[in-house]
N, C-alpha and C. Protein backbone atom coordinates (compact mmCIF):
# COMPACT_ATOMS: atom_id res chain seq x y z
N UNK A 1 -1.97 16.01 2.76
CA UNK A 1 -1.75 14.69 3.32
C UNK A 1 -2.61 13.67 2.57
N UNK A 2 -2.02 12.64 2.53
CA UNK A 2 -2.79 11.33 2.11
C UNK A 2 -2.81 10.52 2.88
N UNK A 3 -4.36 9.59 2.29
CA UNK A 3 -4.71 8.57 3.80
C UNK A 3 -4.04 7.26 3.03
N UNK A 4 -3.81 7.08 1.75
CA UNK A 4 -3.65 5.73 0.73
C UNK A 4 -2.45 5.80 0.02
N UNK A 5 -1.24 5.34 0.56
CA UNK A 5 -0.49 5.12 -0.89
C UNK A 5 -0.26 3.75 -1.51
N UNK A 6 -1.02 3.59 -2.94
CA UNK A 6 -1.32 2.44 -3.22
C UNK A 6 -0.33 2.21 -4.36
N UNK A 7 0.82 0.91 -4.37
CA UNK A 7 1.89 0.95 -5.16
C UNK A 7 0.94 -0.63 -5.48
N UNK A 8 0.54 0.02 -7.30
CA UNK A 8 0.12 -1.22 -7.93
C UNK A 8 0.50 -1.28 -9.32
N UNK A 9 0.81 -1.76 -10.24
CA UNK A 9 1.24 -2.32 -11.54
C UNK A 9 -0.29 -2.61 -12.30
N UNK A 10 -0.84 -3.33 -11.90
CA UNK A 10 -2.32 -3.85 -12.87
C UNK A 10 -3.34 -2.66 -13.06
N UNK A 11 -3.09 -2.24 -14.08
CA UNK A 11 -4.33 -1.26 -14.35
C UNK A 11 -5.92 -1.88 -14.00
N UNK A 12 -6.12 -2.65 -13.96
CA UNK A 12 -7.23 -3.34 -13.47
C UNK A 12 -7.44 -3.15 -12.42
N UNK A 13 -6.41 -3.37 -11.34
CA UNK A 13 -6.55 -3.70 -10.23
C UNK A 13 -6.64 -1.82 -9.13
N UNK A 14 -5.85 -1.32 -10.25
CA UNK A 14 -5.87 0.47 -9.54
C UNK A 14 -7.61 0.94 -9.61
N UNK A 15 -8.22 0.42 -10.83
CA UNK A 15 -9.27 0.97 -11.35
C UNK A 15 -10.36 0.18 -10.50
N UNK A 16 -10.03 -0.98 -10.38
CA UNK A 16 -11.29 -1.46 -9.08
C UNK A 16 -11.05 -0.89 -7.51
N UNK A 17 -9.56 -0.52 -6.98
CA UNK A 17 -9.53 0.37 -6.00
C UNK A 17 -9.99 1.41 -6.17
N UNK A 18 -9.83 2.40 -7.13
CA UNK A 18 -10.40 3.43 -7.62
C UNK A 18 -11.97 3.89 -7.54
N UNK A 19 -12.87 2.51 -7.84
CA UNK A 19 -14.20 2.75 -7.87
C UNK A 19 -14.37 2.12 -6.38
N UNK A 20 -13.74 0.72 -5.72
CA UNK A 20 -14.50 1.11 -4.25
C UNK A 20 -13.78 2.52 -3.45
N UNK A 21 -12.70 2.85 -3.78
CA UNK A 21 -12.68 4.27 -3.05
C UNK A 21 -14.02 5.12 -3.30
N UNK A 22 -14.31 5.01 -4.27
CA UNK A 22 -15.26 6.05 -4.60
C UNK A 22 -16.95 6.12 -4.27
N UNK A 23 -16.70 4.56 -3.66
CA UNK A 23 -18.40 4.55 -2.89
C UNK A 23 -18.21 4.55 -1.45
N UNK A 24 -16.96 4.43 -0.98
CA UNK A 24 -17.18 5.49 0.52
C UNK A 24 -17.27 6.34 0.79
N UNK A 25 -18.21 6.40 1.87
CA UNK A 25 -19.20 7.63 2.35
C UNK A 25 -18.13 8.77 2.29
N UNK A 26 -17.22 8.29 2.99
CA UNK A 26 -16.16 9.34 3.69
C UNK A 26 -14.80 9.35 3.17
N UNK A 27 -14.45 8.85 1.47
CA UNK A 27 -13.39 8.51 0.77
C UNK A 27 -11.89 9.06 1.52
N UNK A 28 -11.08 8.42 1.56
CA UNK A 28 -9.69 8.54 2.08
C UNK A 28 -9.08 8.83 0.68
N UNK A 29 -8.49 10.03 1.12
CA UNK A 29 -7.26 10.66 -0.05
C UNK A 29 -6.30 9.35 -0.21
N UNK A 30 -5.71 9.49 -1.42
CA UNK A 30 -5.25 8.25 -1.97
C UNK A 30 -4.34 8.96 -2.83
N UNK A 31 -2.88 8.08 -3.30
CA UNK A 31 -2.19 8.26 -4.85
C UNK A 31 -2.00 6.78 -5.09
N UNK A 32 -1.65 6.82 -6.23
CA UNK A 32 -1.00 5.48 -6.87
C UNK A 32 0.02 5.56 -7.68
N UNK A 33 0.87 4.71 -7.29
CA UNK A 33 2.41 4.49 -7.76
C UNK A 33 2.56 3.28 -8.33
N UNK A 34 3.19 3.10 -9.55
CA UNK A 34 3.10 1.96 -10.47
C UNK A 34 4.21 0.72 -10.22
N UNK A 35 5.73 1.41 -9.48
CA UNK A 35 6.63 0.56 -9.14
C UNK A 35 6.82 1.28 -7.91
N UNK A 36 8.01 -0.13 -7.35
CA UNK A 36 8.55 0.01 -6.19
C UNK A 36 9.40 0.83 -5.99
N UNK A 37 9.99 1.55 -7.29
CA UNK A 37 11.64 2.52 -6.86
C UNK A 37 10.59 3.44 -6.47
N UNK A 38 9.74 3.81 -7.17
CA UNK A 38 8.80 5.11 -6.80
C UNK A 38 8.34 5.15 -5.21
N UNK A 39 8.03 3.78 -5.30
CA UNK A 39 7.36 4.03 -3.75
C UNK A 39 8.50 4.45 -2.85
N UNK A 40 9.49 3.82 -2.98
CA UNK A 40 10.43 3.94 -2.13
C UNK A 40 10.45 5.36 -2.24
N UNK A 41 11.09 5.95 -3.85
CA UNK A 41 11.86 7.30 -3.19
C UNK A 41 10.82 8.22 -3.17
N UNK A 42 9.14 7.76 -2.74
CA UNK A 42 7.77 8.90 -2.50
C UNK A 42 8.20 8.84 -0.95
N UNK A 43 8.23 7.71 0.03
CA UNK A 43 8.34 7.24 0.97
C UNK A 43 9.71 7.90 1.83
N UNK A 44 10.44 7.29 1.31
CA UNK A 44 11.68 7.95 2.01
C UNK A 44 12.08 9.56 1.27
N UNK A 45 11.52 9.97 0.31
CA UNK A 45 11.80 11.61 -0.12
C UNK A 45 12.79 11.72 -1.01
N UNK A 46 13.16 10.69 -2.02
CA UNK A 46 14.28 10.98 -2.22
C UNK A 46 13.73 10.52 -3.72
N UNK A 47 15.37 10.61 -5.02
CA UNK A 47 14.90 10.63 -5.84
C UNK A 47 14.22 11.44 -6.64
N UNK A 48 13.06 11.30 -7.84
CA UNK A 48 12.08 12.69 -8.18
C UNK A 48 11.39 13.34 -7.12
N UNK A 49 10.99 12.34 -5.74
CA UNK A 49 10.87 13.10 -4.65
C UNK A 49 11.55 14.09 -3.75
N UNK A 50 12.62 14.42 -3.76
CA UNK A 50 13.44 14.77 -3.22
C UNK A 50 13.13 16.32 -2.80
N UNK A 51 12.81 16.99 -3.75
CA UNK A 51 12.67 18.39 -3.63
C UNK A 51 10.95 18.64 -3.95
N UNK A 52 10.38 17.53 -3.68
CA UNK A 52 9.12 17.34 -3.48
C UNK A 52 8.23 17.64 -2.17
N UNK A 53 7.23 18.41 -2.21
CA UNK A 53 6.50 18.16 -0.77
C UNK A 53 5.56 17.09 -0.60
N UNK A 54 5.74 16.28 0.08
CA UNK A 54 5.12 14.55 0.06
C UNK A 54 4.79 14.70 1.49
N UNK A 55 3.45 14.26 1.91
CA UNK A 55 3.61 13.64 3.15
C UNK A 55 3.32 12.23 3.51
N UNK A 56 3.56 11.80 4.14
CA UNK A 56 3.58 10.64 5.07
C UNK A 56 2.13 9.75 4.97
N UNK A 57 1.50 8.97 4.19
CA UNK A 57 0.26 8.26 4.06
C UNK A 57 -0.12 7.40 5.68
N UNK A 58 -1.37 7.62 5.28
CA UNK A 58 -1.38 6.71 6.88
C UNK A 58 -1.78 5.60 7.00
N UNK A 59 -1.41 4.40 5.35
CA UNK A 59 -1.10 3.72 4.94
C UNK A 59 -0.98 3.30 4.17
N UNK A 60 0.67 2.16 3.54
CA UNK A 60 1.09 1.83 2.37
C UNK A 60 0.18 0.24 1.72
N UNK A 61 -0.49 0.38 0.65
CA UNK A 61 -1.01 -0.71 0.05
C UNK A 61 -0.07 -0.88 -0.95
N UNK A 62 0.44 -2.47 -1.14
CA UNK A 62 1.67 -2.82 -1.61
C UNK A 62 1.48 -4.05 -1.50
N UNK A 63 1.77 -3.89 -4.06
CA UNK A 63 1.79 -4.87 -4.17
C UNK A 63 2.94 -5.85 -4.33
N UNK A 64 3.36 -7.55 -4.24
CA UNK A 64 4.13 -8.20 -4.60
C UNK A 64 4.85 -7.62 -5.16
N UNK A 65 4.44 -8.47 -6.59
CA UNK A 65 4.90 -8.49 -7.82
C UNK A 65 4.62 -6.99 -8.84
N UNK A 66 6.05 -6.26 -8.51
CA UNK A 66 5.84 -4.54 -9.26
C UNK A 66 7.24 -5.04 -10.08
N UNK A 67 7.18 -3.65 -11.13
CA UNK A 67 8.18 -3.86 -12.24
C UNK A 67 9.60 -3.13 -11.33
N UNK A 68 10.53 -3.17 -11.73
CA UNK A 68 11.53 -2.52 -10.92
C UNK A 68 11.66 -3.68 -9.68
N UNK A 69 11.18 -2.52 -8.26
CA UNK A 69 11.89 -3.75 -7.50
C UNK A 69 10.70 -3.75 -6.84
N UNK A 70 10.65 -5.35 -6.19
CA UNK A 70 9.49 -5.86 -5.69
C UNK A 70 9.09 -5.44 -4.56
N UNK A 71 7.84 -6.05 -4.11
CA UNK A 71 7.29 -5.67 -3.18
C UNK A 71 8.02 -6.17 -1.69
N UNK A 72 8.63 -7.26 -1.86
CA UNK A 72 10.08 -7.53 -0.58
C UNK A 72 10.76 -6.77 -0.97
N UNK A 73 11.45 -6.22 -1.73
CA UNK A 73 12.63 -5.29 -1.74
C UNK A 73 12.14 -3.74 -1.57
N UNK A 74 10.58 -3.28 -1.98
CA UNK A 74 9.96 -2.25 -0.94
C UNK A 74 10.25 -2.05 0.18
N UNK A 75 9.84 -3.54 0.75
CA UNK A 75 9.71 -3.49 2.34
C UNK A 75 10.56 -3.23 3.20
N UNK A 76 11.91 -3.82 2.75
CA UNK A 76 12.90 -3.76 3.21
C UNK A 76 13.67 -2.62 3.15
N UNK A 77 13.34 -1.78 1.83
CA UNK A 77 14.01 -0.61 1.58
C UNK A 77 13.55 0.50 2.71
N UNK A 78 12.11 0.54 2.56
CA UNK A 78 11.32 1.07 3.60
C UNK A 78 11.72 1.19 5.28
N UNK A 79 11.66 -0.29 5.43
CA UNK A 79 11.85 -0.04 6.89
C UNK A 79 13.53 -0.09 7.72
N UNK A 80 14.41 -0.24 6.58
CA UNK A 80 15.41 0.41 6.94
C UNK A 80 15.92 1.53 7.60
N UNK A 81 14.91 2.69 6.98
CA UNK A 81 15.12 3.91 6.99
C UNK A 81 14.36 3.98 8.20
N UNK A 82 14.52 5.27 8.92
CA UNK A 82 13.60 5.89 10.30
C UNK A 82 12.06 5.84 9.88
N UNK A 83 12.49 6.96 8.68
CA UNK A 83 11.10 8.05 8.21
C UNK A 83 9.73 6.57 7.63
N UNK A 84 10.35 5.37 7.42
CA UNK A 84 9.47 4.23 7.38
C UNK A 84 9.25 3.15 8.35
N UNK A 85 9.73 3.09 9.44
CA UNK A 85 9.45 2.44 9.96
C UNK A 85 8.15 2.39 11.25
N UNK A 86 7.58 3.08 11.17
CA UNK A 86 6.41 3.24 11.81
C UNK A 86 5.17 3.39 10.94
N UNK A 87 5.67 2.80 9.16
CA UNK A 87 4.16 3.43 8.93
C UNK A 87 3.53 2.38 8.20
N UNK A 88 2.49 2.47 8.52
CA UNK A 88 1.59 0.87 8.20
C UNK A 88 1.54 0.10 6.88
N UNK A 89 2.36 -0.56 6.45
CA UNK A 89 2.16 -0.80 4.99
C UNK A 89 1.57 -2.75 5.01
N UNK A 90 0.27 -3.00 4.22
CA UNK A 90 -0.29 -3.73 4.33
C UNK A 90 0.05 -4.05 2.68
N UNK A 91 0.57 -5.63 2.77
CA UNK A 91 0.55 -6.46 1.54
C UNK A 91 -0.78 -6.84 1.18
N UNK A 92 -0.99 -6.55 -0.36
CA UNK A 92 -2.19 -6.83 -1.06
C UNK A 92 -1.68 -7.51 -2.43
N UNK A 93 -1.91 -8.99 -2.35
CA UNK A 93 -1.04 -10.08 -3.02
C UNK A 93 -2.38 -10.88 -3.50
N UNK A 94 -2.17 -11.22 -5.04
CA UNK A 94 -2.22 -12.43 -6.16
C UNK A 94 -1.65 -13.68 -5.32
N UNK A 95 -0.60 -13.58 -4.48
CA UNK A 95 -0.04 -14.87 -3.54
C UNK A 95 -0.54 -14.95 -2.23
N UNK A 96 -1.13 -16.48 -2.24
CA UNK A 96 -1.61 -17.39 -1.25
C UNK A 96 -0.19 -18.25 -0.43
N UNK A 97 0.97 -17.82 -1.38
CA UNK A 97 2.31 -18.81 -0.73
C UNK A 97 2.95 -18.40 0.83
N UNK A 98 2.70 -19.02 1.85
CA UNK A 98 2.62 -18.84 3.10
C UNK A 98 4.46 -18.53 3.08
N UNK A 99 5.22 -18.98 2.17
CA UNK A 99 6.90 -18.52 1.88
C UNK A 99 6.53 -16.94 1.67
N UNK A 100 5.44 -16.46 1.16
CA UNK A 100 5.74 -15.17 0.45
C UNK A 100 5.19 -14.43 1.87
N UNK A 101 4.06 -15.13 2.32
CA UNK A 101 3.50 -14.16 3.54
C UNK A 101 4.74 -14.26 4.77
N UNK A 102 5.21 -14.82 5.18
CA UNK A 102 6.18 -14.78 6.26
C UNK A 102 7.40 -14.22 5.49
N UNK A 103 7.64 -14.20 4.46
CA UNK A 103 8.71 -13.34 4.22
C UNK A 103 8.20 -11.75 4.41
N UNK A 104 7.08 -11.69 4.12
CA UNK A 104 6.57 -9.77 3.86
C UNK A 104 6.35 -9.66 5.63
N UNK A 105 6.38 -10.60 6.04
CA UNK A 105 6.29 -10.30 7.74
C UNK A 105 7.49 -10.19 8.37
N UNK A 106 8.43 -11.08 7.83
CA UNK A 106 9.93 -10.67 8.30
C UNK A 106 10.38 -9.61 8.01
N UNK A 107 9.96 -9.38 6.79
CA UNK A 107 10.53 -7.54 6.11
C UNK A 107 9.65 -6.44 6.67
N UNK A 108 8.93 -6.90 7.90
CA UNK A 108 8.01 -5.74 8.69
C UNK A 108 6.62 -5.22 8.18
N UNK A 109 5.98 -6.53 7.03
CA UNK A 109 4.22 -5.63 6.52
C UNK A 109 3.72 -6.51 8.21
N UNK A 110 2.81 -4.88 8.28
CA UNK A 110 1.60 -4.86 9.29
C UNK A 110 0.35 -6.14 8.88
N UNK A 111 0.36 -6.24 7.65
CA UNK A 111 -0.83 -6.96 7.31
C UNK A 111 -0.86 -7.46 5.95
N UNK A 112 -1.48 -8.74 5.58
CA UNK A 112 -1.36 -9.25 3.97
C UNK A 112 -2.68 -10.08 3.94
N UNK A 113 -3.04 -9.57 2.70
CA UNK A 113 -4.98 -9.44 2.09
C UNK A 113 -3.96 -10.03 0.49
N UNK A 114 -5.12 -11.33 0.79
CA UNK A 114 -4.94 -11.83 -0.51
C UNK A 114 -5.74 -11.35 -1.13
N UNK A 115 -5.52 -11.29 -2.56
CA UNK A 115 -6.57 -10.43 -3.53
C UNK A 115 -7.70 -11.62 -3.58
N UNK A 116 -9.22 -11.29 -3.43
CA UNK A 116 -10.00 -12.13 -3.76
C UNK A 116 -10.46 -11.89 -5.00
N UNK A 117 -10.98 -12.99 -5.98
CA UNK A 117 -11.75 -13.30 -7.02
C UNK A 117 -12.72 -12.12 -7.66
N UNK A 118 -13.53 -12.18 -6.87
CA UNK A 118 -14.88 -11.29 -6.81
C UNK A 118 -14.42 -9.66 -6.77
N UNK A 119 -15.44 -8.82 -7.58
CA UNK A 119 -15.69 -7.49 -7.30
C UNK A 119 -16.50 -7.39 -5.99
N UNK A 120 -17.24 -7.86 -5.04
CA UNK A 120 -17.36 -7.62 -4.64
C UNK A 120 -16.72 -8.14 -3.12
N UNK A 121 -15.69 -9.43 -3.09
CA UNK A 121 -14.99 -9.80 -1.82
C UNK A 121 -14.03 -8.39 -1.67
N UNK A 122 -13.26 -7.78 -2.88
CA UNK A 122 -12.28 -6.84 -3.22
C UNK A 122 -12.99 -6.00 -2.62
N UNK A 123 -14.19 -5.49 -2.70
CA UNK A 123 -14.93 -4.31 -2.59
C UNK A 123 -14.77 -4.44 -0.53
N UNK A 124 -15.24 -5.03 -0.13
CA UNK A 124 -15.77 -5.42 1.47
C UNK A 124 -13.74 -5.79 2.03
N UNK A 125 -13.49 -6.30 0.85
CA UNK A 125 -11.62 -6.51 1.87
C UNK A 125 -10.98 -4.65 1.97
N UNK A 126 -11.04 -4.24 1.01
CA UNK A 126 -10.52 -2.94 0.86
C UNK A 126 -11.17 -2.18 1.92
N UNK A 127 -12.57 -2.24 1.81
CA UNK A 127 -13.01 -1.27 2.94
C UNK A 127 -12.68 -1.92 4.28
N UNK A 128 -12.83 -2.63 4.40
CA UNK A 128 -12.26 -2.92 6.19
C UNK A 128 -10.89 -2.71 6.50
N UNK A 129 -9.83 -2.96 5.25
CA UNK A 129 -8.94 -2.41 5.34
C UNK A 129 -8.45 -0.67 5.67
N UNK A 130 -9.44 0.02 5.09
CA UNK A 130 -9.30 0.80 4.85
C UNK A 130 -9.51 1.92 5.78
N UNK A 131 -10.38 1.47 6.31
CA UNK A 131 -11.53 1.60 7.67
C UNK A 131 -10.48 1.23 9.13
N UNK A 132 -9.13 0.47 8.82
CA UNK A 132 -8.89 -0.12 10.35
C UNK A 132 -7.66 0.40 10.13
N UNK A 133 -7.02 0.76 8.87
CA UNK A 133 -5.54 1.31 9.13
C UNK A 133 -5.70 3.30 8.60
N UNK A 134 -6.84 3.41 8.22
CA UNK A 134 -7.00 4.73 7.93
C UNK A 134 -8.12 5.60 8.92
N UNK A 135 -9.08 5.51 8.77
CA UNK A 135 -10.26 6.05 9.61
C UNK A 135 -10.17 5.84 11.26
N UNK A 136 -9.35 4.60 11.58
CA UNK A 136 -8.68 4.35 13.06
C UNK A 136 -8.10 5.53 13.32
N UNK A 137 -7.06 5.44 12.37
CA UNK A 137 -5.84 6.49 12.79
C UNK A 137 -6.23 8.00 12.34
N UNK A 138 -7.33 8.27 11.80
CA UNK A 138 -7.75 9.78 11.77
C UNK A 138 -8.30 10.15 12.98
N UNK A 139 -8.83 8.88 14.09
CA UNK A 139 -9.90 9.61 15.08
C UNK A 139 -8.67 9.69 16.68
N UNK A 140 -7.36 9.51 16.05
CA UNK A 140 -6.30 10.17 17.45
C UNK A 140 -5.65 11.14 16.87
């Protein structure tokens, strides 16, 4: 099982998740997926997933702007299906455009964290994130 599935494009941006994963005490299992078809067919099972054993993250970090199809057309792909619609996927966006946040809310994200500036705002947003949709849901 995984506690993180993190669908990101910026090698930068995997590698600074990467290192604050790695200074919690109590690190949450994690993968990373580079586009959205992936997430989708990790998510719904299908695809190179298909005859895959995948389980269920106990939450999706998801970005916007991925190659393939975006982070609205994730969402939507996602919560179409049964096997996604109960599972927490929190937008983690380069966009401040209140069009882009109420759209990822119409398409069903739980939550949207603008990317901050700083290594260390990134560092303190991730962990509270991380801490309220993962470590919550390990202690039921």
């Amino acid at each position: 099982m995984i506690d993180v599935l993190y669908v990101e494009d910026n090698p930068d941006d995997v590698d600074i998740f990467k290192r604050v994963v790695g200074k919690i005490e109590q690190p949450p299992s994690y993968k990373v997926l580079n586009t959205g078809i992936e997430a989708v067919d990790y998510v719904l099972r299908r695809g190179t997933y298909q005859n895959k054993e995948t389980s269920t993250p106990k939450m999706l970090l998801l970005d916007l702007n991925l190659p393939g199809n975006n982070g609205f057309e994730v969402l939507q792909q996602i919560r179409s299906h049964n096997q996604g619609r109960t599972l927490p996927i929190v937008v983690y966006s380069t966009s401040d455009n209140p069009k882009d946040m109420r759209e990822a809310f119409d398409l069903g994200a739980n939550a949207y964290l603008i990317k901050p500036g700083g290594y260390r705002e990134v560092s303190e947003m991730l962990q509270r994130a991380i801490d309220f949709w993962v470590a919550q849901r390990g202690q039921h």
